[in-house]
N, C-alpha and C. Protein backbone atom coordinates (compact mmCIF):
# COMPACT_ATOMS: atom_id res chain seq x y z
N UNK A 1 98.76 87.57 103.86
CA UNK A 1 97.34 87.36 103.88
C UNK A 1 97.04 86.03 103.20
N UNK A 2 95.96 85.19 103.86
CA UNK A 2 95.83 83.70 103.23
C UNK A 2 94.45 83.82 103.31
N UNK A 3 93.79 82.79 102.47
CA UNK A 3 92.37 82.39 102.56
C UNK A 3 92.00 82.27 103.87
N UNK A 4 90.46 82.62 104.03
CA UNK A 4 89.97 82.44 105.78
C UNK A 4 90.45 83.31 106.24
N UNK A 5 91.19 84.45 105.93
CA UNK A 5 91.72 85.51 107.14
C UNK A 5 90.28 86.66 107.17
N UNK A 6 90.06 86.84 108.23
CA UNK A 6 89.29 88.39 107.71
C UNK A 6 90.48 89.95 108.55
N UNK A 7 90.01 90.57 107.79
CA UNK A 7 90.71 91.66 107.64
C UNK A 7 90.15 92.65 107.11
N UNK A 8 90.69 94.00 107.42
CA UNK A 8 89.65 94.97 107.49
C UNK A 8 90.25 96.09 106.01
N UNK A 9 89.41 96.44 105.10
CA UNK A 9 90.17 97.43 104.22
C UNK A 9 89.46 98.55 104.03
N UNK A 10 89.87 99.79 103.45
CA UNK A 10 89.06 100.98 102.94
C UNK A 10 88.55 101.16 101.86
N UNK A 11 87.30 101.74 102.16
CA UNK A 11 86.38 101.77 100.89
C UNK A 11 86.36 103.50 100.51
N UNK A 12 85.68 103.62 99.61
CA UNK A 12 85.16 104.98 99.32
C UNK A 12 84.06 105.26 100.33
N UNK A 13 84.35 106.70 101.01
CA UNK A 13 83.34 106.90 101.98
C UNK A 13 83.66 106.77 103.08
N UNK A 14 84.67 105.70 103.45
CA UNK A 14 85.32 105.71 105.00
C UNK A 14 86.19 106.90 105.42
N UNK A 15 85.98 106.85 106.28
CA UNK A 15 87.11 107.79 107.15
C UNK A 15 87.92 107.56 107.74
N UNK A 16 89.09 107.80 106.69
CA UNK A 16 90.70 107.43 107.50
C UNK A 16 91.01 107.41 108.64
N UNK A 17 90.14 108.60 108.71
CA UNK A 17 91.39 109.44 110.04
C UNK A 17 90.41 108.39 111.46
N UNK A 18 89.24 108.27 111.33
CA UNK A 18 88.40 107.42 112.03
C UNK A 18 88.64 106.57 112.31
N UNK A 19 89.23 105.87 111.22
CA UNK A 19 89.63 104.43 111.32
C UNK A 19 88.46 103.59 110.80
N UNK A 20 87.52 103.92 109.93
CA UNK A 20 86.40 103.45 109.23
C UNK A 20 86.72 102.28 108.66
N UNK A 21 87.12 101.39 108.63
CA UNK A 21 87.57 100.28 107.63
C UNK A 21 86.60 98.87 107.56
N UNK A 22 85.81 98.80 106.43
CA UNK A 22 85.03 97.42 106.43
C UNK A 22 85.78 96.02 106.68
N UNK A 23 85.21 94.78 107.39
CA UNK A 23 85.46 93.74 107.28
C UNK A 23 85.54 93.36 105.91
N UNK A 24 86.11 92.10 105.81
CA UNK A 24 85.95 91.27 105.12
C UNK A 24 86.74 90.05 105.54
N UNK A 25 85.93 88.82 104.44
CA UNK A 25 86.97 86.99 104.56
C UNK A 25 87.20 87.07 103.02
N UNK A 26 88.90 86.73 103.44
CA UNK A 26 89.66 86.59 102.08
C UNK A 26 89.23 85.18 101.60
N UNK A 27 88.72 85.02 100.69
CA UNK A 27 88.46 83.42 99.64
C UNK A 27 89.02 83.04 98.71
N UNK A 28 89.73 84.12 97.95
CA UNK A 28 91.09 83.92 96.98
C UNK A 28 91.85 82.27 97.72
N UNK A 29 92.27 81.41 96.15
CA UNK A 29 93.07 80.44 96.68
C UNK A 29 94.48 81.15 97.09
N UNK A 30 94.95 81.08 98.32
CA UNK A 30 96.69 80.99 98.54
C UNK A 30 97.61 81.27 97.58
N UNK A 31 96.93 80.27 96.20
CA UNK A 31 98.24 80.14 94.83
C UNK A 31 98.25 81.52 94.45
N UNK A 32 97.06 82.38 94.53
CA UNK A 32 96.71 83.55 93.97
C UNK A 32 97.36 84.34 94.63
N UNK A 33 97.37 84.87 95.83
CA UNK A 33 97.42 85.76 96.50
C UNK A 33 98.65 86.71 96.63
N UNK A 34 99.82 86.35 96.27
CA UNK A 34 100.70 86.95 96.19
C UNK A 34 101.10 87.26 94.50
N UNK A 35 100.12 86.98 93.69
CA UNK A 35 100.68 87.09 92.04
C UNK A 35 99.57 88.12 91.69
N UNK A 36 98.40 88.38 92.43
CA UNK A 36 97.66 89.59 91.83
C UNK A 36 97.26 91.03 92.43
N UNK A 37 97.18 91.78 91.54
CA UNK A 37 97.15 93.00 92.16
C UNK A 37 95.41 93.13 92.85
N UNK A 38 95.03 92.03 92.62
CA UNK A 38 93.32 92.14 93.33
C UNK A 38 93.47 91.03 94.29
N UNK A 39 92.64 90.81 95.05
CA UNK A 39 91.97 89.74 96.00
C UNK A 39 90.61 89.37 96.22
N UNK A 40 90.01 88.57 95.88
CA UNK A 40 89.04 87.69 95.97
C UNK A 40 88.56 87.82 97.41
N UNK A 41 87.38 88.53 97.93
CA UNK A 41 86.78 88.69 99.26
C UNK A 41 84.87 88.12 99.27
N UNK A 42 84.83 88.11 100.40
CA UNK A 42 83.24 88.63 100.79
C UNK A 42 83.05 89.16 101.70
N UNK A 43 82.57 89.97 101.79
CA UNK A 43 82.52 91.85 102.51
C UNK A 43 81.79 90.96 103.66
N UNK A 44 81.70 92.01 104.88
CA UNK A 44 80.99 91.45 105.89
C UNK A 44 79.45 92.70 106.18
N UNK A 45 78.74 91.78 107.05
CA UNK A 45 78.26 93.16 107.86
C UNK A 45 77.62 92.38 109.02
N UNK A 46 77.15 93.85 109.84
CA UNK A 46 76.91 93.71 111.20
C UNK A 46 75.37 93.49 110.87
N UNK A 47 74.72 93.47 110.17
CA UNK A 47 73.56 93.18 110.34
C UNK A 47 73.14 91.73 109.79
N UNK A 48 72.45 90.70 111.11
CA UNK A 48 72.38 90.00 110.97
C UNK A 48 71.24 89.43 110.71
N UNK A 49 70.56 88.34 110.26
CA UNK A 49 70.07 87.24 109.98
C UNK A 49 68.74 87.83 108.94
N UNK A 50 69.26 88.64 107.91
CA UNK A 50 68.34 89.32 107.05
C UNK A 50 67.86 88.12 105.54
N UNK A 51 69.44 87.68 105.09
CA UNK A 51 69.33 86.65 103.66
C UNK A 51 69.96 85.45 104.50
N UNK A 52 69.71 84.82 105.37
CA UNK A 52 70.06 83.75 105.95
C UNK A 52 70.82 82.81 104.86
N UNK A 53 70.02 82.77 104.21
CA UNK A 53 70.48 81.72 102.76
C UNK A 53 71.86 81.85 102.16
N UNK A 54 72.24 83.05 102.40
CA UNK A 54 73.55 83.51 101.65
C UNK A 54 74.70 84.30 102.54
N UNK A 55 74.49 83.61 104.10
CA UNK A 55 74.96 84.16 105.11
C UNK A 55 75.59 83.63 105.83
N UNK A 56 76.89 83.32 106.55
CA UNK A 56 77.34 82.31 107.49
C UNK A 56 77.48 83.63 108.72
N UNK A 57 77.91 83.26 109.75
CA UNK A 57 77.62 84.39 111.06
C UNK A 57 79.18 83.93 111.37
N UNK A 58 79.56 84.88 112.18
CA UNK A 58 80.76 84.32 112.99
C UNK A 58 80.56 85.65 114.30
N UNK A 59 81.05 85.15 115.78
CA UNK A 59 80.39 85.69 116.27
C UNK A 59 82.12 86.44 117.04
N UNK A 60 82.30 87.00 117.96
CA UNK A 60 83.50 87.61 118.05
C UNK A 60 84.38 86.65 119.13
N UNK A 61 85.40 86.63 118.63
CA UNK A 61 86.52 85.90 119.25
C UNK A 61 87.53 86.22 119.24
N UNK A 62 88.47 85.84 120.40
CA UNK A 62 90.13 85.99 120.00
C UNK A 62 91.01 86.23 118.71
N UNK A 63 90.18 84.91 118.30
CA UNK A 63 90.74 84.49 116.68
C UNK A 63 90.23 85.22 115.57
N UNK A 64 89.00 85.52 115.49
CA UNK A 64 88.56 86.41 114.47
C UNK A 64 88.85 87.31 114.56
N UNK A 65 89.21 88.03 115.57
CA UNK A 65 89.74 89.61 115.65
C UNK A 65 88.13 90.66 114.92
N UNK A 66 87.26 89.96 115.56
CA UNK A 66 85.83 90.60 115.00
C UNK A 66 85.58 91.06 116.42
N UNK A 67 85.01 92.74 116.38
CA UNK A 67 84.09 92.87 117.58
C UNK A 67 82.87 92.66 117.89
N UNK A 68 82.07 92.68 117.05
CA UNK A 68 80.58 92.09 117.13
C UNK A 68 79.97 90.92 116.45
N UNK A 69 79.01 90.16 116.37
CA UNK A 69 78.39 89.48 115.47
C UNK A 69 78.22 90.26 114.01
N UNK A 70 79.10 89.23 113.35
CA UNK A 70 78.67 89.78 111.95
C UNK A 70 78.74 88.14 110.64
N UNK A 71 78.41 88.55 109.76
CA UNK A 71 78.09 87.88 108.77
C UNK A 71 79.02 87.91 107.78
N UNK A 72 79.15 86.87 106.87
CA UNK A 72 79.70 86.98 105.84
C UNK A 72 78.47 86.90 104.55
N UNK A 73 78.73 87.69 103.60
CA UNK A 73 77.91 88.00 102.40
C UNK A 73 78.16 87.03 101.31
N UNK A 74 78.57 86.05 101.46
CA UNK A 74 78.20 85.04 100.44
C UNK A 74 78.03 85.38 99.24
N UNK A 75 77.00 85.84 98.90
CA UNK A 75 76.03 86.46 97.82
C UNK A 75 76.92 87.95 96.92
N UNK A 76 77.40 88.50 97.85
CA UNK A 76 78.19 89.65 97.18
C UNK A 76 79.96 89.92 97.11
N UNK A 77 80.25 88.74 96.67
CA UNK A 77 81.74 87.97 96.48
C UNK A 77 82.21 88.88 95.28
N UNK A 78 83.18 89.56 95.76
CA UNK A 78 84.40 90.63 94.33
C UNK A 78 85.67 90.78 94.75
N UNK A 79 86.02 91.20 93.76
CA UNK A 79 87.97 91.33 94.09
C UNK A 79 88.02 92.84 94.38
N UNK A 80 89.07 93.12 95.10
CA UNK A 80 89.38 94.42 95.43
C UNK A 80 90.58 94.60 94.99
N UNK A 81 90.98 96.05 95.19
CA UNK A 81 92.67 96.14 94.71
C UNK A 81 93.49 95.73 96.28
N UNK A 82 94.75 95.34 95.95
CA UNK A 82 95.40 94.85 97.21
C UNK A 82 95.78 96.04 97.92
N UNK A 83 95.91 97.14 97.14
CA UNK A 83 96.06 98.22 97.88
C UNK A 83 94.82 98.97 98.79
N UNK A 84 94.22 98.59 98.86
CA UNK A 84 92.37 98.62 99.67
C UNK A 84 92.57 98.53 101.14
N UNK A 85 93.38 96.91 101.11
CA UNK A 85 93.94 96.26 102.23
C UNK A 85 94.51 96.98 103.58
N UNK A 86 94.20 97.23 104.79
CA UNK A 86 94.36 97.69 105.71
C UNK A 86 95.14 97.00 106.61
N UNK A 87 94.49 95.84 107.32
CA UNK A 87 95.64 94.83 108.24
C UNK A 87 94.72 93.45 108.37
N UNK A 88 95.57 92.97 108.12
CA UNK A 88 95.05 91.31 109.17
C UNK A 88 94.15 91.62 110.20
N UNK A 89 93.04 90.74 110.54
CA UNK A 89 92.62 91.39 111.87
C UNK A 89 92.61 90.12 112.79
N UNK A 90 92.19 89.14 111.66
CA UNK A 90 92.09 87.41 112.48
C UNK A 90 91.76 86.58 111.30
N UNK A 91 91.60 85.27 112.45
CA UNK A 91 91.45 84.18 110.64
C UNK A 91 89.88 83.03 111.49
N UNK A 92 89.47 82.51 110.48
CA UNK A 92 88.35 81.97 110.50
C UNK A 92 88.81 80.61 110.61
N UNK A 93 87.88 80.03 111.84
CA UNK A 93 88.29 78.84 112.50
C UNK A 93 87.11 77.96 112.98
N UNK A 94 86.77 76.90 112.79
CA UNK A 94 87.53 75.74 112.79
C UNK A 94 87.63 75.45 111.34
N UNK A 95 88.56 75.10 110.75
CA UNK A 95 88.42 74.86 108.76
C UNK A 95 86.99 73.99 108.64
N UNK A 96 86.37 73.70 109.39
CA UNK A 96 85.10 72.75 108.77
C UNK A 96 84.12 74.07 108.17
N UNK A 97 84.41 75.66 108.59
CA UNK A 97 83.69 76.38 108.55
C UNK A 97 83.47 76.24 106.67
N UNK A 98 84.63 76.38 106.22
CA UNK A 98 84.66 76.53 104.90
C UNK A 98 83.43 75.48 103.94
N UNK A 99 83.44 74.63 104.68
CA UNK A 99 82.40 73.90 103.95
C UNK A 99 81.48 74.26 104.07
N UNK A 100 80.49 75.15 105.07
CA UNK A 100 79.53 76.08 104.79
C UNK A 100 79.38 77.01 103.97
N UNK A 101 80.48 77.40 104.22
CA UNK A 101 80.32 78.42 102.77
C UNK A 101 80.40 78.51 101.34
N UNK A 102 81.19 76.89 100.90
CA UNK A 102 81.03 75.89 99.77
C UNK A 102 79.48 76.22 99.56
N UNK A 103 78.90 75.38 100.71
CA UNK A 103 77.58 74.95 100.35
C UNK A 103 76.46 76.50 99.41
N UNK A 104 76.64 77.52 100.54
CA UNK A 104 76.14 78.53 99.96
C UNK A 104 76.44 79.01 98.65
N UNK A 105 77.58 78.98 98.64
CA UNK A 105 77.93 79.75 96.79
C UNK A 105 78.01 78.42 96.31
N UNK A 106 77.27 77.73 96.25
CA UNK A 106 76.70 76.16 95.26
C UNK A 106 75.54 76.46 95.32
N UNK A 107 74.51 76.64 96.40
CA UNK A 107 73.44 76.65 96.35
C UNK A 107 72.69 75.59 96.71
């Protein structure tokens, strides 16, 4: 798992057997990622264009391995345990994206 990937993990409340598993984009630096037992995310959701301000969209693609329009939460950035972690699903593309999302958690 590397920065920019999103990938899907389990929360409290999901259903295994369902296959319930939230998005998320990993933001942890790389250097991190294999030395801690947490990871640095921002959760996603399907509902869109509510806090615009603290929101980048990505819409579904090959590469994202996203099925619908969804968002990244900017605003509600935490570490999870690595054991949370479910699978790779896709990675976030074109790298200029990242500088949007600089901009937001700067403000």
């Amino acid at each position: 798992m590397r920065r920019d990937d999103f990938a899907r993990r389990h929360r409290a409340g999901d259903d295994r057997r369902r296959g319930d598993h939230r998005p998320f984009l990993v933001v942890q630096s790389d250097l991190y990622n294999e030395t801690h037992n947490t990871i640095t995310v921002c959760p996603m959701t399907s509902v869109v264009g509510g806090e615009a301000l603290f929101r980048v969209a990505f819409s579904p693609r090959e590469h994202t391995g996203l099925t619908v329009e969804c968002e990244v939460q900017v605003d509600k950035i935490l570490s999870i345990p690595r054991n949370h972690i479910v699978k790779v699903i896709g990675h976030a593309s074109p790298p200029g994206w990242s500088r949007s999302i600089r901009r937001c958690a700067a403000g």
